[in-house]
N, C-alpha and C. Protein backbone atom coordinates (compact mmCIF):
# COMPACT_ATOMS: atom_id res chain seq x y z
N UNK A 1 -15.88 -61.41 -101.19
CA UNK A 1 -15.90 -61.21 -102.62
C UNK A 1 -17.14 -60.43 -103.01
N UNK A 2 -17.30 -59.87 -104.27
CA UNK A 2 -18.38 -58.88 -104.62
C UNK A 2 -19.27 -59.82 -105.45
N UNK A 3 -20.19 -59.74 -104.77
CA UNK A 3 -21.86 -60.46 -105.57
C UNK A 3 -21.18 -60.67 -107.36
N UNK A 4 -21.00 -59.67 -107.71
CA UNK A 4 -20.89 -59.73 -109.29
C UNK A 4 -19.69 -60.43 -109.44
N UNK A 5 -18.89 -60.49 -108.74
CA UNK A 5 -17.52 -61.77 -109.44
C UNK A 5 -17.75 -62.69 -108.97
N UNK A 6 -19.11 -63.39 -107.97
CA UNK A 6 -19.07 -64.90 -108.18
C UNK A 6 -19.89 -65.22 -108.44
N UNK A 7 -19.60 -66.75 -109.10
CA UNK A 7 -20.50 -67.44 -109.30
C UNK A 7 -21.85 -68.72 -108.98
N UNK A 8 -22.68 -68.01 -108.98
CA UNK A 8 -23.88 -68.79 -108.05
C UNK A 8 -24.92 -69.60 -108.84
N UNK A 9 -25.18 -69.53 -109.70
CA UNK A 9 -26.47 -69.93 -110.46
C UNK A 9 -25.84 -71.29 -111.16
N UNK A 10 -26.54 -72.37 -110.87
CA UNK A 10 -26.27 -73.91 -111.53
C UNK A 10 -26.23 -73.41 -112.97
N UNK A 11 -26.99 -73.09 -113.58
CA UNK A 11 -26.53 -73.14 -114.80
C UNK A 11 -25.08 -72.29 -115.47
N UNK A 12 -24.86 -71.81 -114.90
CA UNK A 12 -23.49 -70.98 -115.07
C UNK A 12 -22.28 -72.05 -114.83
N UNK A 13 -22.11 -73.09 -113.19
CA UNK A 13 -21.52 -73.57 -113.42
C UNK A 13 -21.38 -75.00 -114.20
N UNK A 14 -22.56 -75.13 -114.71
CA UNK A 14 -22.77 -76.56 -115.76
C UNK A 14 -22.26 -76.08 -116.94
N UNK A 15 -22.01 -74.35 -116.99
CA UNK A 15 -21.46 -74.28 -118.84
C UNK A 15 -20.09 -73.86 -118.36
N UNK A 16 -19.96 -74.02 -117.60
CA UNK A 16 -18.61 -74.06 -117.26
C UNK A 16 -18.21 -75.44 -117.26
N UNK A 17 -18.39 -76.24 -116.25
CA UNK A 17 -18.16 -77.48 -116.37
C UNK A 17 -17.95 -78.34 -118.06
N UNK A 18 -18.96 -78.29 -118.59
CA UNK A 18 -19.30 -78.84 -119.48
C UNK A 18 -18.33 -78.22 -121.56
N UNK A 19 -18.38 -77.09 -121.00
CA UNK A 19 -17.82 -76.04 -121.74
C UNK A 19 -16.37 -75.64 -121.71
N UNK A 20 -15.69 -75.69 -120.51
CA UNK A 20 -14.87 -75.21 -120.06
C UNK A 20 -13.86 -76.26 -120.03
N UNK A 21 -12.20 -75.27 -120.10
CA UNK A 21 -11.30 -76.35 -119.90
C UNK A 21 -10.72 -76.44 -118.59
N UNK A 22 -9.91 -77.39 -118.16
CA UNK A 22 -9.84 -77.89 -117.08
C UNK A 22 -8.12 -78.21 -116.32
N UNK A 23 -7.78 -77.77 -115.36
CA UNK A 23 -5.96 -78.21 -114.87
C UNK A 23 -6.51 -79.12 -113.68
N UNK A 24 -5.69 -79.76 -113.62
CA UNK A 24 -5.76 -80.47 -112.35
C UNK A 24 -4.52 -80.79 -111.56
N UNK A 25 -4.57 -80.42 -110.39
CA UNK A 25 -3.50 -80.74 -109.13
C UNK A 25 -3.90 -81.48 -108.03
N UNK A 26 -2.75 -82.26 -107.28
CA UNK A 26 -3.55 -82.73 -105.93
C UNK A 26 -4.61 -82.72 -105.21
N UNK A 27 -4.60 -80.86 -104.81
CA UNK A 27 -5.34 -80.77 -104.48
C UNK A 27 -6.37 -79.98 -104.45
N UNK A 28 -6.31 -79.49 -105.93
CA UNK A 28 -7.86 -78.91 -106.46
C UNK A 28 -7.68 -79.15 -108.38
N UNK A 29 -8.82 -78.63 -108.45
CA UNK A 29 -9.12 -78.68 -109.55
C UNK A 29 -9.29 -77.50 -110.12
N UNK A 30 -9.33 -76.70 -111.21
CA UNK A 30 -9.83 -75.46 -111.72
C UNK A 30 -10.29 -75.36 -113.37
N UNK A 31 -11.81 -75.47 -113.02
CA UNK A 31 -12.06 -75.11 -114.39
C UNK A 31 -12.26 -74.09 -114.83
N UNK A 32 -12.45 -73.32 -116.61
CA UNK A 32 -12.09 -71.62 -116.76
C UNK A 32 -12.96 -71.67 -118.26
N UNK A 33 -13.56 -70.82 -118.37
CA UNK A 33 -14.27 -70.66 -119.78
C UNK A 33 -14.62 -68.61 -119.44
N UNK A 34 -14.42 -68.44 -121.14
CA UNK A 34 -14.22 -66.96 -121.13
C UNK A 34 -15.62 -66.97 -121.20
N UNK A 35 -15.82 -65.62 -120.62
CA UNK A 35 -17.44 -65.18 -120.15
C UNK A 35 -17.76 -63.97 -120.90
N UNK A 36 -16.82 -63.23 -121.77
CA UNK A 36 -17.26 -62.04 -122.39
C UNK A 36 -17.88 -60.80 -122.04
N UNK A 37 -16.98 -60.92 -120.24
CA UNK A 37 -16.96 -59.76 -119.84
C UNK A 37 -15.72 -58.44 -119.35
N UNK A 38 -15.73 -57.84 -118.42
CA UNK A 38 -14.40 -57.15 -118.20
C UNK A 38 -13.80 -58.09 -116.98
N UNK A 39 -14.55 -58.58 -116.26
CA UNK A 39 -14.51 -58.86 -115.22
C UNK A 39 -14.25 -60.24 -114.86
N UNK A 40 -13.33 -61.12 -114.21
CA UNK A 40 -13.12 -62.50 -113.68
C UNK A 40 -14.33 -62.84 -112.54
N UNK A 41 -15.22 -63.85 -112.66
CA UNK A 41 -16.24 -64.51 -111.67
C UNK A 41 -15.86 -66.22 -111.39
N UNK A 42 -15.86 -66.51 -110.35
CA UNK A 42 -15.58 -67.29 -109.44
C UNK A 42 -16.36 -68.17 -108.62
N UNK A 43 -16.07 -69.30 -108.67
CA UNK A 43 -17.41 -69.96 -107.65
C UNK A 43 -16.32 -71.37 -107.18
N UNK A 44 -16.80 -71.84 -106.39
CA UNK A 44 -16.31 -72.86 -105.23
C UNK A 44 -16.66 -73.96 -104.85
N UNK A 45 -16.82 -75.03 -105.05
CA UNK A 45 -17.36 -76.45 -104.75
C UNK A 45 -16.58 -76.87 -103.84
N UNK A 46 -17.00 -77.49 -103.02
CA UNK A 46 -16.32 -78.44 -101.58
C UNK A 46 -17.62 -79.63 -101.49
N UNK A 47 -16.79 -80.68 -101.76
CA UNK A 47 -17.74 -81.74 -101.71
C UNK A 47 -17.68 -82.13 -100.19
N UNK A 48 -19.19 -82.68 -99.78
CA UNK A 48 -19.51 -83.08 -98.56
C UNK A 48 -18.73 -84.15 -97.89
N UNK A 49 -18.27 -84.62 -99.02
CA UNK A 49 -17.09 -85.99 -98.86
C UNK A 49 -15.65 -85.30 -97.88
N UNK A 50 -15.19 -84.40 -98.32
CA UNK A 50 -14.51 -83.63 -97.39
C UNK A 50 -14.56 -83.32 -96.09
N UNK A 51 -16.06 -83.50 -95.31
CA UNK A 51 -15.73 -83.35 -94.28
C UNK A 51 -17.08 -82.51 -93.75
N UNK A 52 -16.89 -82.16 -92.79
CA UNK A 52 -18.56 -81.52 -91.77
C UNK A 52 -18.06 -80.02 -92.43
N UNK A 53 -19.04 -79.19 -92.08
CA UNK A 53 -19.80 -77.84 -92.58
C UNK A 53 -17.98 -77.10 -92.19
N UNK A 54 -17.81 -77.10 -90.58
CA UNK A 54 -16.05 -76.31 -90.35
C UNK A 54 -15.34 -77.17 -91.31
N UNK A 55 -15.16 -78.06 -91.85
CA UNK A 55 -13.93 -78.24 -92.62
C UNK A 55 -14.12 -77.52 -94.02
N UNK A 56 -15.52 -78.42 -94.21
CA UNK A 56 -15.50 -77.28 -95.43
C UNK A 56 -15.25 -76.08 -95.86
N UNK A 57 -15.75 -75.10 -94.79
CA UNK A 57 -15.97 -73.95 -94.45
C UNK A 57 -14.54 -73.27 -94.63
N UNK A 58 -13.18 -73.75 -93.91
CA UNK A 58 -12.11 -73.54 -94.00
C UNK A 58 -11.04 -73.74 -94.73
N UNK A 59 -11.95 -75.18 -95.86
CA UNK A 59 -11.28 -74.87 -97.13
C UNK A 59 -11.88 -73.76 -98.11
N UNK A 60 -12.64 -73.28 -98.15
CA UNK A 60 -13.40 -72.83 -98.98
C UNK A 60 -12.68 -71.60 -98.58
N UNK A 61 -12.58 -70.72 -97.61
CA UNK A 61 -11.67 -69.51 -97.16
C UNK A 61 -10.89 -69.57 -97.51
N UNK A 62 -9.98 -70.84 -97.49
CA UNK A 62 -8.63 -70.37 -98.06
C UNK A 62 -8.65 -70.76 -99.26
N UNK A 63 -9.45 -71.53 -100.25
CA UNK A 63 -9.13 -70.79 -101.66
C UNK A 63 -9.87 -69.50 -102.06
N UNK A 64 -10.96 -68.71 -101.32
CA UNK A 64 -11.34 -67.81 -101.26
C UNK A 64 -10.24 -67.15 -101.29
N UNK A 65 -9.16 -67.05 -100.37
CA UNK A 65 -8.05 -66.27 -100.02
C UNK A 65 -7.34 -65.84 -100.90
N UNK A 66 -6.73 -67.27 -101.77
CA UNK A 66 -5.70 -67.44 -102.61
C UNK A 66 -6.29 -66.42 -103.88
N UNK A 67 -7.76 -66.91 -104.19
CA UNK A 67 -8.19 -65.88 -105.41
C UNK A 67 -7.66 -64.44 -105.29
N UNK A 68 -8.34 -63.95 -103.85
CA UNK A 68 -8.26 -62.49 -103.73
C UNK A 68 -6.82 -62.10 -103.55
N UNK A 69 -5.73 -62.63 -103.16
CA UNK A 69 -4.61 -62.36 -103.05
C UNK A 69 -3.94 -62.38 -104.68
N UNK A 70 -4.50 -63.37 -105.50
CA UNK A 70 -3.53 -63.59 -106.66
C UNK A 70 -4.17 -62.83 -107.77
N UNK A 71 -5.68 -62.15 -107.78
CA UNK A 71 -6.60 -61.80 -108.66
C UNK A 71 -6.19 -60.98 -109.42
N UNK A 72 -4.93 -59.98 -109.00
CA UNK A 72 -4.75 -58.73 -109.62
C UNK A 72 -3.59 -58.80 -111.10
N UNK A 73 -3.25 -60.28 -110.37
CA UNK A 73 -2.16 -60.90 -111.63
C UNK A 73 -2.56 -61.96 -112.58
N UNK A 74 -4.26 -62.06 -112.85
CA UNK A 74 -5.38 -62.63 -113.44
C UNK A 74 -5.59 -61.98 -114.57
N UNK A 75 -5.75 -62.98 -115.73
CA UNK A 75 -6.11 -62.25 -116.80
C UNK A 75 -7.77 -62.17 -117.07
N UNK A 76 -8.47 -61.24 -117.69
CA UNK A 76 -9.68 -60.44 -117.20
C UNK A 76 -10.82 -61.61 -118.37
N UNK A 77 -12.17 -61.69 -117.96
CA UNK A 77 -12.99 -62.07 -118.61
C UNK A 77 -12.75 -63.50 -118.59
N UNK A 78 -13.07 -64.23 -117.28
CA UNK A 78 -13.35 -65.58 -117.37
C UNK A 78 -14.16 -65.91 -116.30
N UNK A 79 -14.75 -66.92 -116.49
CA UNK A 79 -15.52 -67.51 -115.36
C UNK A 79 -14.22 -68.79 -115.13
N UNK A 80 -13.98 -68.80 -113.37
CA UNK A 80 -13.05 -69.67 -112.82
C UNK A 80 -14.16 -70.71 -111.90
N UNK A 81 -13.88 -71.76 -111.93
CA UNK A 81 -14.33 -72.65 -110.71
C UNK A 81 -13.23 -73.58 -109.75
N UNK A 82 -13.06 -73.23 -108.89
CA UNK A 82 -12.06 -74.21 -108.29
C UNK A 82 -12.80 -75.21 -106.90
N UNK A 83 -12.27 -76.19 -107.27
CA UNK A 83 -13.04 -77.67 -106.78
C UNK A 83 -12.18 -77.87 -105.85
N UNK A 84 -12.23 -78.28 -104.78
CA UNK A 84 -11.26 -78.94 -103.80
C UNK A 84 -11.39 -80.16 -103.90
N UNK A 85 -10.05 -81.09 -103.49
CA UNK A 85 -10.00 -82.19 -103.59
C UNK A 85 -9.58 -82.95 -102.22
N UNK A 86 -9.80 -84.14 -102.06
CA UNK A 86 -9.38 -84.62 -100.25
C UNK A 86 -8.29 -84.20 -99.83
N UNK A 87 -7.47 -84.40 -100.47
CA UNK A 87 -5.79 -83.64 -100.10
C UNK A 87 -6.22 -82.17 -99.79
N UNK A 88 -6.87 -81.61 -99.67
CA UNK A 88 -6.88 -79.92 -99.58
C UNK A 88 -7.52 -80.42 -98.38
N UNK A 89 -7.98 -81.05 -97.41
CA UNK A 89 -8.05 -81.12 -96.18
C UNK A 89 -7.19 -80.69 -95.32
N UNK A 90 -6.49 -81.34 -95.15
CA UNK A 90 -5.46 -81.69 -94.75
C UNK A 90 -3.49 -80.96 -94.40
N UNK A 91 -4.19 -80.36 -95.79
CA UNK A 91 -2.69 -79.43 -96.35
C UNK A 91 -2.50 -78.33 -95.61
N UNK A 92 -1.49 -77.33 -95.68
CA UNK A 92 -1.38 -76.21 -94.82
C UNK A 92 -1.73 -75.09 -96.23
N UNK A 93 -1.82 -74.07 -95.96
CA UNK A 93 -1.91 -72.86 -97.13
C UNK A 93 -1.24 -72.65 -98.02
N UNK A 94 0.69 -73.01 -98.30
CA UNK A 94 0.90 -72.72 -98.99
C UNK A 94 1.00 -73.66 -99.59
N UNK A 95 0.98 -75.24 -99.47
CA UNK A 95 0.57 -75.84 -100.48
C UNK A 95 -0.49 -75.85 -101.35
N UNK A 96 -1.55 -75.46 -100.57
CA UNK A 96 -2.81 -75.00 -100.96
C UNK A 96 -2.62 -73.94 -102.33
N UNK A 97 -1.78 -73.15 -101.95
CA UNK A 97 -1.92 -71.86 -102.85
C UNK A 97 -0.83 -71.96 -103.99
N UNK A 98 0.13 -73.07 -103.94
CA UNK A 98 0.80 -73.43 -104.74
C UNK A 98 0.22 -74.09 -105.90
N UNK A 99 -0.24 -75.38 -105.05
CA UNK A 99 -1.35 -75.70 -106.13
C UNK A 99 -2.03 -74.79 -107.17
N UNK A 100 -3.04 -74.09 -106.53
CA UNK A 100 -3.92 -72.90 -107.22
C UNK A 100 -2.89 -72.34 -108.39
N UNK A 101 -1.89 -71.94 -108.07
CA UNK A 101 -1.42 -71.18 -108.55
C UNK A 101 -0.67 -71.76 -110.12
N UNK A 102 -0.03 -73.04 -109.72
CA UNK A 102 0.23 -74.09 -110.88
C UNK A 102 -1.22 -74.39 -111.87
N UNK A 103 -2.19 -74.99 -111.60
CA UNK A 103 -2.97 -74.84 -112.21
C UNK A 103 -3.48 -73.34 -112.95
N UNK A 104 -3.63 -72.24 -112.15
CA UNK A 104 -3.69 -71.49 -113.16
C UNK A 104 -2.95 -70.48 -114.35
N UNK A 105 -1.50 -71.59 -113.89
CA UNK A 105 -0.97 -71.45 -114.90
C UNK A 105 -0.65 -72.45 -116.09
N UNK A 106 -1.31 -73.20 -115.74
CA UNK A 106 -1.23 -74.30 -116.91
C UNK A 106 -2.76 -73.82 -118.10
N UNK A 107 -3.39 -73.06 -117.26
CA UNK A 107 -4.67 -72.64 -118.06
C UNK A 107 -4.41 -71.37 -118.84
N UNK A 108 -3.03 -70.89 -118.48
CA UNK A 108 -2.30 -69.28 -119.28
C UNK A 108 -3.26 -68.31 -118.39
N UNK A 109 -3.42 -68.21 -117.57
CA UNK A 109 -4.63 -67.22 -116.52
C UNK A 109 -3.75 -66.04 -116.48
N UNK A 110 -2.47 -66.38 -116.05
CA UNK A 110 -1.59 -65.44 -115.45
C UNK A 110 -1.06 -64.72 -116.23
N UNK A 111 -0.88 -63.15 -115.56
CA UNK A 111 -0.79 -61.93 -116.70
C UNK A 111 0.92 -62.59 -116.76
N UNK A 112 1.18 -62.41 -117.91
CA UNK A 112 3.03 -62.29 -118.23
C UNK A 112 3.40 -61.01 -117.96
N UNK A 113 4.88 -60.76 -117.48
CA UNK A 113 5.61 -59.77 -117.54
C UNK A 113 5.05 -58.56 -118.08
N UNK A 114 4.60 -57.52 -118.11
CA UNK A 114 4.10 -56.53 -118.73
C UNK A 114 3.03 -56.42 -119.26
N UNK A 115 2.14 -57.09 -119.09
CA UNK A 115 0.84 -57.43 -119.75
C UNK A 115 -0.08 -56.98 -118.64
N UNK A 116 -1.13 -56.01 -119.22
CA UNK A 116 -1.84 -55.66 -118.55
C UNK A 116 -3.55 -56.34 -118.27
């Protein structure tokens, strides 16, 4: 991902957190607050509870994945955070990305039919 679409700095994701609204699925979470830019930024939590540095590591890729695969059908100017949850251990990808994908449509993320 490009330095400028994610998100790194604690305070960015505390006004997100705190600010922001929220979907929840099995097995993640996704919170979203508009950022008032052109651009969608992104950041990733995997709690330690999940598992040693490779598990983490390999969830975190594959919702890495799911972003960059689904990004282009994203509607523009938000800060996203997606949280994994214990069930995302465990799961194979496309549940994984099903998930993702339900949640960000319960948040209206997703461009409609003709919408650019």
């Amino acid at each position: 991902m490009n330095p400028e679409t994610s998100l790194k700095q604690n305070s960015d994701f505390r006004a997100v957190y705190s600010r922001g609204k929220s979907a929840v699925s099995p097995r993640t979470v996704i919170y979203c607050r508009k950022n008032r830019r052109e651009k969608n930024r992104v950041g990733f939590t995997v709690s330690r509870k999940l598992g040693n540095a490779v598990t983490r590591n390999r969830v975190r890729r594959r919702l890495r994945e799911v972003m960059r695969l689904h990004a282009p059908s994203l509607r523009q100017g938000y800060d996203l955070i997606l949280v994994a949850r214990t069930r995302a251990v465990g799961s194979d990808y496309r549940k994984l990305e099903a998930d993702v994908l339900r949640c960000l449509e319960q948040l209206h993320l997703l461009k409609k039919d003709g919408e650019e």
